[in-house]
PDB file of N, CA and C in Angstrom:
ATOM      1  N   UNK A   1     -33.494 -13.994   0.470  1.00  0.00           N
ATOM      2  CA  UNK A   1     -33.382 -13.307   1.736  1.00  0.00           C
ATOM      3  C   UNK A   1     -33.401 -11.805   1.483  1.00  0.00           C
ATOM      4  N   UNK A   2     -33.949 -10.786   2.361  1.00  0.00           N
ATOM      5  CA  UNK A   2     -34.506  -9.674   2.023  1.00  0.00           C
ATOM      6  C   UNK A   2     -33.385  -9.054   2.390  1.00  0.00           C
ATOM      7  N   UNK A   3     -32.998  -7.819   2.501  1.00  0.00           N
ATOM      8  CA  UNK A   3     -32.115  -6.731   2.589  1.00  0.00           C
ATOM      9  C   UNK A   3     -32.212  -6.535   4.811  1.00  0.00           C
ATOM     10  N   UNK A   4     -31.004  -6.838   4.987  1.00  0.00           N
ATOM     11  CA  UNK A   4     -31.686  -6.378   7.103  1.00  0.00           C
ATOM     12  C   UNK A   4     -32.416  -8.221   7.455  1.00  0.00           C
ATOM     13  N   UNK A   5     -32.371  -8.933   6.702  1.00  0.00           N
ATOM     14  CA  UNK A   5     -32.934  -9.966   7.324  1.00  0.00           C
ATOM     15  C   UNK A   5     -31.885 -11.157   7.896  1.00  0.00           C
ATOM     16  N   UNK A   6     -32.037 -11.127   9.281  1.00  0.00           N
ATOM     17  CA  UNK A   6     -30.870 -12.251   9.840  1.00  0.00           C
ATOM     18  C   UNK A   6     -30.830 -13.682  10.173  1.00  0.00           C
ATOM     19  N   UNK A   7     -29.807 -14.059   9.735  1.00  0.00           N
ATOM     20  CA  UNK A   7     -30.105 -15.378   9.460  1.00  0.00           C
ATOM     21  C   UNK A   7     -30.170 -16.072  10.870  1.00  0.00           C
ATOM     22  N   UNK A   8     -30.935 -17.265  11.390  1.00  0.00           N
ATOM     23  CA  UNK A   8     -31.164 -17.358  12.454  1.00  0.00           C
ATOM     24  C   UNK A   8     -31.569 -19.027  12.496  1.00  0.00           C
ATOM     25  N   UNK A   9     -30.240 -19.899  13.689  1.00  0.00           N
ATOM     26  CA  UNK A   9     -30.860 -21.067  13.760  1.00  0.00           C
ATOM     27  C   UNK A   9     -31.177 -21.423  15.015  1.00  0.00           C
ATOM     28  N   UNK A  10     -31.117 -22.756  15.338  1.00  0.00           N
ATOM     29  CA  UNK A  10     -31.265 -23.526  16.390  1.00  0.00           C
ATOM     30  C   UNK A  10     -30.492 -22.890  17.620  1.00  0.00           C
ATOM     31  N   UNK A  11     -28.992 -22.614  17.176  1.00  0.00           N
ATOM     32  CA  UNK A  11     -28.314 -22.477  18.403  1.00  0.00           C
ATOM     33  C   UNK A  11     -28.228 -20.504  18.970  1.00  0.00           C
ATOM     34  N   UNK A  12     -29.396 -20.182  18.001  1.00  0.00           N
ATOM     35  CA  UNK A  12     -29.357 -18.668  18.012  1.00  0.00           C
ATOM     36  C   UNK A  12     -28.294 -17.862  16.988  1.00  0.00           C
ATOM     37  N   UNK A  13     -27.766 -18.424  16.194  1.00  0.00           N
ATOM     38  CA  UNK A  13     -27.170 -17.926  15.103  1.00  0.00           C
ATOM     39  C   UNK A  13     -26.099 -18.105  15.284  1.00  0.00           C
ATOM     40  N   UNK A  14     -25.235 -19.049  16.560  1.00  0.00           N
ATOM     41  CA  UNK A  14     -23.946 -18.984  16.293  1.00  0.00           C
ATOM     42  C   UNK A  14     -23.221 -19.653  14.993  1.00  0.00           C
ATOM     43  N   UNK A  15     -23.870 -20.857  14.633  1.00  0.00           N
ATOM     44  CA  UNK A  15     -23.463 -21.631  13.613  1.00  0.00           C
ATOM     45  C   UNK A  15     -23.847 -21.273  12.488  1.00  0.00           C
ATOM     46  N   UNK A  16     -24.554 -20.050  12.052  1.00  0.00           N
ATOM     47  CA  UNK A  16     -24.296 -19.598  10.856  1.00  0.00           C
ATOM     48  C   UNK A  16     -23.313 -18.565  10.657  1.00  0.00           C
ATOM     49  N   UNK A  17     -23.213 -17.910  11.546  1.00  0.00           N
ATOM     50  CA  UNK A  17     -22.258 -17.102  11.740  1.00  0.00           C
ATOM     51  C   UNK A  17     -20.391 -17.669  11.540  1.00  0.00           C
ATOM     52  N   UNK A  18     -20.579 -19.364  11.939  1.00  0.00           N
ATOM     53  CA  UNK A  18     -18.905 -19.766  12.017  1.00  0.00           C
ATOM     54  C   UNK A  18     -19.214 -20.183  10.449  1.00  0.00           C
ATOM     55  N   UNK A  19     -20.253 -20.154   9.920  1.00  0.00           N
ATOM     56  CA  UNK A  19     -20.235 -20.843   8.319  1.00  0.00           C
ATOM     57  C   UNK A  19     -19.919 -19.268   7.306  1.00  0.00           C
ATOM     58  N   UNK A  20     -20.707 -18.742   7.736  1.00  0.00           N
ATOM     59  CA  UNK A  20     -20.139 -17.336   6.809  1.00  0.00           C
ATOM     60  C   UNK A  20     -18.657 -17.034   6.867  1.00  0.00           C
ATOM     61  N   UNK A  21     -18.027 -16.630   8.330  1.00  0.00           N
ATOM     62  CA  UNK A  21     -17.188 -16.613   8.572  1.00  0.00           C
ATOM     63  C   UNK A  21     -15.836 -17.444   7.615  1.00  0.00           C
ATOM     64  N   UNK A  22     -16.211 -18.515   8.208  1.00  0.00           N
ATOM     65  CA  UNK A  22     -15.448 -20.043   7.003  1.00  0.00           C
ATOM     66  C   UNK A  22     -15.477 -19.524   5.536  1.00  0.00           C
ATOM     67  N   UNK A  23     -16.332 -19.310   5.282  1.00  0.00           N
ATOM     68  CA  UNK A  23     -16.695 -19.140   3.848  1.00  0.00           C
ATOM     69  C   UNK A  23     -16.495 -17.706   3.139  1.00  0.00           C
ATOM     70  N   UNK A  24     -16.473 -16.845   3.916  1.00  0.00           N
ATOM     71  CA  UNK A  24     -15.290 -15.660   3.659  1.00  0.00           C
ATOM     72  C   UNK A  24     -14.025 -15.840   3.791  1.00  0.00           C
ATOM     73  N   UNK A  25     -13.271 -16.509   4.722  1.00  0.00           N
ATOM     74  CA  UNK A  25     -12.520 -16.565   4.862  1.00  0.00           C
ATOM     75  C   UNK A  25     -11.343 -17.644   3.276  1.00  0.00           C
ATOM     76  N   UNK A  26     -12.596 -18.431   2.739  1.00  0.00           N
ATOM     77  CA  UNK A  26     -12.124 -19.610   1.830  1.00  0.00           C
ATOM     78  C   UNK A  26     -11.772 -18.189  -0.168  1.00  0.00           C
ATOM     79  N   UNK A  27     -13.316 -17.883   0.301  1.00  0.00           N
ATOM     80  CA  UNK A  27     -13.478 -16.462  -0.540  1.00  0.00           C
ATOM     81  C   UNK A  27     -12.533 -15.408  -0.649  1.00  0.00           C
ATOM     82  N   UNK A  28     -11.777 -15.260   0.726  1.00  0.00           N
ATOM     83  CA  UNK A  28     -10.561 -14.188   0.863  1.00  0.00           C
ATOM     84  C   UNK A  28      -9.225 -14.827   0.177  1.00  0.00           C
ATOM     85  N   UNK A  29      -9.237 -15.991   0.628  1.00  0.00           N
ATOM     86  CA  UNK A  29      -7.826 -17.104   0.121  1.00  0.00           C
ATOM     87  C   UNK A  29      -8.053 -16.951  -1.108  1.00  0.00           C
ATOM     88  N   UNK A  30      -8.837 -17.314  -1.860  1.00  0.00           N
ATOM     89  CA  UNK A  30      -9.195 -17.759  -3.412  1.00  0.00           C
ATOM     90  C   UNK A  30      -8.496 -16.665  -3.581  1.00  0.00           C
ATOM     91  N   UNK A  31      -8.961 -14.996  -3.738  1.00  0.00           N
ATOM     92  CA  UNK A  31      -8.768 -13.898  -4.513  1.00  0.00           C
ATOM     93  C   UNK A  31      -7.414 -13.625  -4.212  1.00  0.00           C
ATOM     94  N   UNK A  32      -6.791 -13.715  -2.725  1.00  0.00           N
ATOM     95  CA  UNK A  32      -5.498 -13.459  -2.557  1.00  0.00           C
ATOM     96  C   UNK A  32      -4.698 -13.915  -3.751  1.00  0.00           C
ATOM     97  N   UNK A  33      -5.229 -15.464  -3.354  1.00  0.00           N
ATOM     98  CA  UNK A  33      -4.008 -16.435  -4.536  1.00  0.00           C
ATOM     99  C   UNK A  33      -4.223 -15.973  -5.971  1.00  0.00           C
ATOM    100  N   UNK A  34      -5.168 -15.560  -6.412  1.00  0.00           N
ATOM    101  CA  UNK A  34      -5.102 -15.105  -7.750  1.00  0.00           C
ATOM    102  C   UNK A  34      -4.415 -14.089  -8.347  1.00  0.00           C
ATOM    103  N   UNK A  35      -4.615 -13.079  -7.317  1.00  0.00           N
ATOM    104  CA  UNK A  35      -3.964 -11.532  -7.339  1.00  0.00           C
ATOM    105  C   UNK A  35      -2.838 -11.312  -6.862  1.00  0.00           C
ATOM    106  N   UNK A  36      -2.332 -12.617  -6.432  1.00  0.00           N
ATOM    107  CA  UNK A  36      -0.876 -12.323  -6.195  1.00  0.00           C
ATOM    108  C   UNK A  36       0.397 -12.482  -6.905  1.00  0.00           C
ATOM    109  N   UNK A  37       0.224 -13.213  -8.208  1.00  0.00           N
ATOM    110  CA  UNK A  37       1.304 -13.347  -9.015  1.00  0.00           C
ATOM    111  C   UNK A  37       0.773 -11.542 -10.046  1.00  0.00           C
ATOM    112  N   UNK A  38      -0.110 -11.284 -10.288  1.00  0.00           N
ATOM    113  CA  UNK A  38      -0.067  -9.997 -10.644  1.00  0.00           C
ATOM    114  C   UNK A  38       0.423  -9.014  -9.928  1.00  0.00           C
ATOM    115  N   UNK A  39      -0.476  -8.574  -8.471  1.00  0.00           N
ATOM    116  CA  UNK A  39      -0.012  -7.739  -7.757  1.00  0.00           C
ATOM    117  C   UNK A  39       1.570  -7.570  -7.397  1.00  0.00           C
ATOM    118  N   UNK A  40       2.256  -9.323  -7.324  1.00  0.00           N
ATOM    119  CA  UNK A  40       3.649  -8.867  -6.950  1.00  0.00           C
ATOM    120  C   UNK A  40       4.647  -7.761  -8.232  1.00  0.00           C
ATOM    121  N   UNK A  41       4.112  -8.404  -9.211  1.00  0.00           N
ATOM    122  CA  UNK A  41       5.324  -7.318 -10.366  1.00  0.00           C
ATOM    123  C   UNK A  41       5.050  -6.377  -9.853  1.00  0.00           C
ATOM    124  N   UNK A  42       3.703  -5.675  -9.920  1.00  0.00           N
ATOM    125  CA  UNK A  42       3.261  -4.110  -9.971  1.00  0.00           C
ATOM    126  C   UNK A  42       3.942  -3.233  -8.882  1.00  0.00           C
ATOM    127  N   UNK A  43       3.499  -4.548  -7.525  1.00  0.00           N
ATOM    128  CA  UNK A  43       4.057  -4.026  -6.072  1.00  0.00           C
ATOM    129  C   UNK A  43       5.778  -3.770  -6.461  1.00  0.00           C
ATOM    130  N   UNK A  44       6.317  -4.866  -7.640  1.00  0.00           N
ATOM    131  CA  UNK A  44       7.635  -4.360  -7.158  1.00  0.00           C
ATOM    132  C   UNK A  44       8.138  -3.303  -8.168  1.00  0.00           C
ATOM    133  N   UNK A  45       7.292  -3.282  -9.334  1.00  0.00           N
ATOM    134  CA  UNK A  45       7.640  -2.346 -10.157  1.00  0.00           C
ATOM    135  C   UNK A  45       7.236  -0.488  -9.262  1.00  0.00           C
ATOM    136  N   UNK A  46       6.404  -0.385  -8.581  1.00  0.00           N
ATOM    137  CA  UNK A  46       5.828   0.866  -7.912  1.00  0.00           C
ATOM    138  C   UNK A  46       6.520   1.060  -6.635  1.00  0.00           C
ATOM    139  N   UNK A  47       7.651   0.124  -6.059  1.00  0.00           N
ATOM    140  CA  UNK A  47       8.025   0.093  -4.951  1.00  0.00           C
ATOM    141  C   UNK A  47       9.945   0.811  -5.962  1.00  0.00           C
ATOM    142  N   UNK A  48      10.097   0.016  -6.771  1.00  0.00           N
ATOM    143  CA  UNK A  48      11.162   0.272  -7.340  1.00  0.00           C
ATOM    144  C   UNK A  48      11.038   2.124  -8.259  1.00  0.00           C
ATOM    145  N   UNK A  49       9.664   1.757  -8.464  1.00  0.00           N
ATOM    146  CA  UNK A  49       9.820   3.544  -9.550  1.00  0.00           C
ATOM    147  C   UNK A  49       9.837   4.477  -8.172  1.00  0.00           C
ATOM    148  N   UNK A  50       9.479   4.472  -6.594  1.00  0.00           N
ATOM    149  CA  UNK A  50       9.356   4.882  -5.427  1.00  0.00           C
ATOM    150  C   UNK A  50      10.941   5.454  -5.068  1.00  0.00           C
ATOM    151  N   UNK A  51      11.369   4.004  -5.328  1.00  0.00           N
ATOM    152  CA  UNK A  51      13.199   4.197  -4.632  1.00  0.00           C
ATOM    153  C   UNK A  51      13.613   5.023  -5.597  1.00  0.00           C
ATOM    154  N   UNK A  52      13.886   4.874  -6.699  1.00  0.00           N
ATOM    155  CA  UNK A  52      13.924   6.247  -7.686  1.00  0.00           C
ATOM    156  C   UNK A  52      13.674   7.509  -7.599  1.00  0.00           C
ATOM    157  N   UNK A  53      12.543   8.147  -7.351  1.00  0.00           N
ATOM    158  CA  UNK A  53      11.941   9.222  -7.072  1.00  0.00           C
ATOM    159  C   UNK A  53      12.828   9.647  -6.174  1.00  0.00           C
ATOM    160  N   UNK A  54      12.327   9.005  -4.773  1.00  0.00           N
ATOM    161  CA  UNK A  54      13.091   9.385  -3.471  1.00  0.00           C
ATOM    162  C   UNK A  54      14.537   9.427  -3.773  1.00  0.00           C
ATOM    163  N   UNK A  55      15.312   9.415  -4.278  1.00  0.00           N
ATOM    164  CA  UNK A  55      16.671   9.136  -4.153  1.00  0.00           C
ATOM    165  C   UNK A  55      16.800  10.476  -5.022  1.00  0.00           C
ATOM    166  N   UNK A  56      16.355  10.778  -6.305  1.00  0.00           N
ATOM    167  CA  UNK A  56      16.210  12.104  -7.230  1.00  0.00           C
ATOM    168  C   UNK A  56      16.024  13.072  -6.060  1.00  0.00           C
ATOM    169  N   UNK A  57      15.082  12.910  -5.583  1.00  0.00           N
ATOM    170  CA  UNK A  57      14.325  13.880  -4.848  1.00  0.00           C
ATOM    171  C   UNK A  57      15.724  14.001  -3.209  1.00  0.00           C
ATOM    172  N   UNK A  58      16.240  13.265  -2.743  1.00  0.00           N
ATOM    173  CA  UNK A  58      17.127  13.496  -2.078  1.00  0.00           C
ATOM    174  C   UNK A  58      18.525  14.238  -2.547  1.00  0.00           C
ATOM    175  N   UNK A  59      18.888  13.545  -3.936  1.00  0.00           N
ATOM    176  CA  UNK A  59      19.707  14.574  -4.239  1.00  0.00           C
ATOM    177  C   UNK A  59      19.931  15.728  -5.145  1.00  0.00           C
ATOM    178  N   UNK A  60      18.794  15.950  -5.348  1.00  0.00           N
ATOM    179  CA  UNK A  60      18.485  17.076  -5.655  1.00  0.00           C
ATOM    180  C   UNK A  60      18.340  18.235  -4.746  1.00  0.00           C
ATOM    181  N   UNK A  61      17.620  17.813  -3.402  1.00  0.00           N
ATOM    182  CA  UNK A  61      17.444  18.724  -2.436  1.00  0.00           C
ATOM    183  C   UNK A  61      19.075  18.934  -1.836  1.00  0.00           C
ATOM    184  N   UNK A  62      20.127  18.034  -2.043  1.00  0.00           N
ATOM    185  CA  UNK A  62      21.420  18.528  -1.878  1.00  0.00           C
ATOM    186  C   UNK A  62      21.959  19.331  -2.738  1.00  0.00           C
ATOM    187  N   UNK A  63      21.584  19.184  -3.846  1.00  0.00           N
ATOM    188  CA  UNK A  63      22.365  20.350  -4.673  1.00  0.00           C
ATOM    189  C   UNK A  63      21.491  21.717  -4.686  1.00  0.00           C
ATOM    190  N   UNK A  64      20.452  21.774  -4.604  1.00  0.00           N
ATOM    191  CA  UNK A  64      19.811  23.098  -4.382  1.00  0.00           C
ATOM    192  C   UNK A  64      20.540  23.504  -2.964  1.00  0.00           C
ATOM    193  N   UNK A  65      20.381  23.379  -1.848  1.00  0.00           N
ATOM    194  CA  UNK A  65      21.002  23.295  -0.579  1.00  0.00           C
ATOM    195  C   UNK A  65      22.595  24.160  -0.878  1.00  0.00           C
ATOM    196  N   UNK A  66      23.112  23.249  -1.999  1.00  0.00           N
ATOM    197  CA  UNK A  66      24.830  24.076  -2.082  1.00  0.00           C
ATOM    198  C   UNK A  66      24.184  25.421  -2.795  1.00  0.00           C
ATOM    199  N   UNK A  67      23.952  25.469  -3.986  1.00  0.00           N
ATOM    200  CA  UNK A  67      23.506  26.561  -4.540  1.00  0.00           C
ATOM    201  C   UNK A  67      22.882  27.743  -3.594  1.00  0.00           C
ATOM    202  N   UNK A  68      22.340  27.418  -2.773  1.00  0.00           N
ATOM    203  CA  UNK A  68      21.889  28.395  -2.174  1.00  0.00           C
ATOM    204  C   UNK A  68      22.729  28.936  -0.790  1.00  0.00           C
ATOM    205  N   UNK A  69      23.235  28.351  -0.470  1.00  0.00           N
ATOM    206  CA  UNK A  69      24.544  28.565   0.581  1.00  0.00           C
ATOM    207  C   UNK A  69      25.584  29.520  -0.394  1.00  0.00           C
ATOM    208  N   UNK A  70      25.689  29.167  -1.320  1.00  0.00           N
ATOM    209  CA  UNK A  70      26.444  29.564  -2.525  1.00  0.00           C
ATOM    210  C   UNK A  70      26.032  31.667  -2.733  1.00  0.00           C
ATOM    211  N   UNK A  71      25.269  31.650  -2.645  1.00  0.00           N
ATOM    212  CA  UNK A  71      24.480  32.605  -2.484  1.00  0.00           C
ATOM    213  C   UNK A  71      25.028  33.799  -1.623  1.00  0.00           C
ATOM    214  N   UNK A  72      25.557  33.583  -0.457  1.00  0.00           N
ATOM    215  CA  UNK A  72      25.757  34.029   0.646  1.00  0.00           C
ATOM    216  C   UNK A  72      26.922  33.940   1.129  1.00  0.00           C
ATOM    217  N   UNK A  73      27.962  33.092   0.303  1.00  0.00           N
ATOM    218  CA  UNK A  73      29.433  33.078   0.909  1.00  0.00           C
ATOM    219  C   UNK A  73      30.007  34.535   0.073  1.00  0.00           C
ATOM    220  N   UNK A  74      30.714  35.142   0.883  1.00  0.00           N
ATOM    221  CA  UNK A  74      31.486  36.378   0.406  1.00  0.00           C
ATOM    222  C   UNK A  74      32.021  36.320  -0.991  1.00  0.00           C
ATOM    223  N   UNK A  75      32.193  36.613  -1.623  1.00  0.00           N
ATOM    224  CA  UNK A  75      33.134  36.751  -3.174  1.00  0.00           C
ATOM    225  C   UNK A  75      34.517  37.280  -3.390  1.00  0.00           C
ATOM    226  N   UNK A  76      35.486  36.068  -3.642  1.00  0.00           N
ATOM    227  CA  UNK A  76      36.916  36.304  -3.204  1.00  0.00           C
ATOM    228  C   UNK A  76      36.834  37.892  -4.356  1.00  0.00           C
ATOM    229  N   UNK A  77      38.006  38.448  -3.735  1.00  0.00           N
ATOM    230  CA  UNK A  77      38.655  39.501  -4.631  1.00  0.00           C
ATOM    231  C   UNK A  77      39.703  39.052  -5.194  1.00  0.00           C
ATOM    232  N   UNK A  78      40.037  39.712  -6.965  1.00  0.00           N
ATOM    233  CA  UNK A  78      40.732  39.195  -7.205  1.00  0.00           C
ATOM    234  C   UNK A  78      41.892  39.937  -7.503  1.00  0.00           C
TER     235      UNK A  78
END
């Protein structure tokens, strides 16, 4: 079959259309199921190095925050 050429039957193409369909759809299942005992570590290893970051990155932006308030409070005399 050439490149742009449509496939075409009896009922005007609906029934090739529910066969592709089907058959992507069998094609989509297959790869899911394969890629999913891999993808899950990764997903949870990149979801877990994520919560990390963010949590650094939250408290860090609290201690810069004091430091810099720090900055600006008067200086007891002694």
């Amino acid at each position: 079959m050439a490149t742009g050429e449509a496939i075409v039957s009896a009922d005007g193409g609906q029934l090739a259309t529910r066969e592709l369909v089907h058959e992507f759809r069998n094609l989509l299942a297959v790869i899911v199921n394969q890629m999913s005992s891999a993808s899950w570590a990764v997903s949870k290893g990149l979801g877990f190095a994520a919560l990390i970051l963010a949590s650094v990155n939250i408290f860090g932006g609290f201690l810069v925050t004091q430091r810099m308030l720090a900055m600006y409070r008067k200086k007891e005399k002694k």
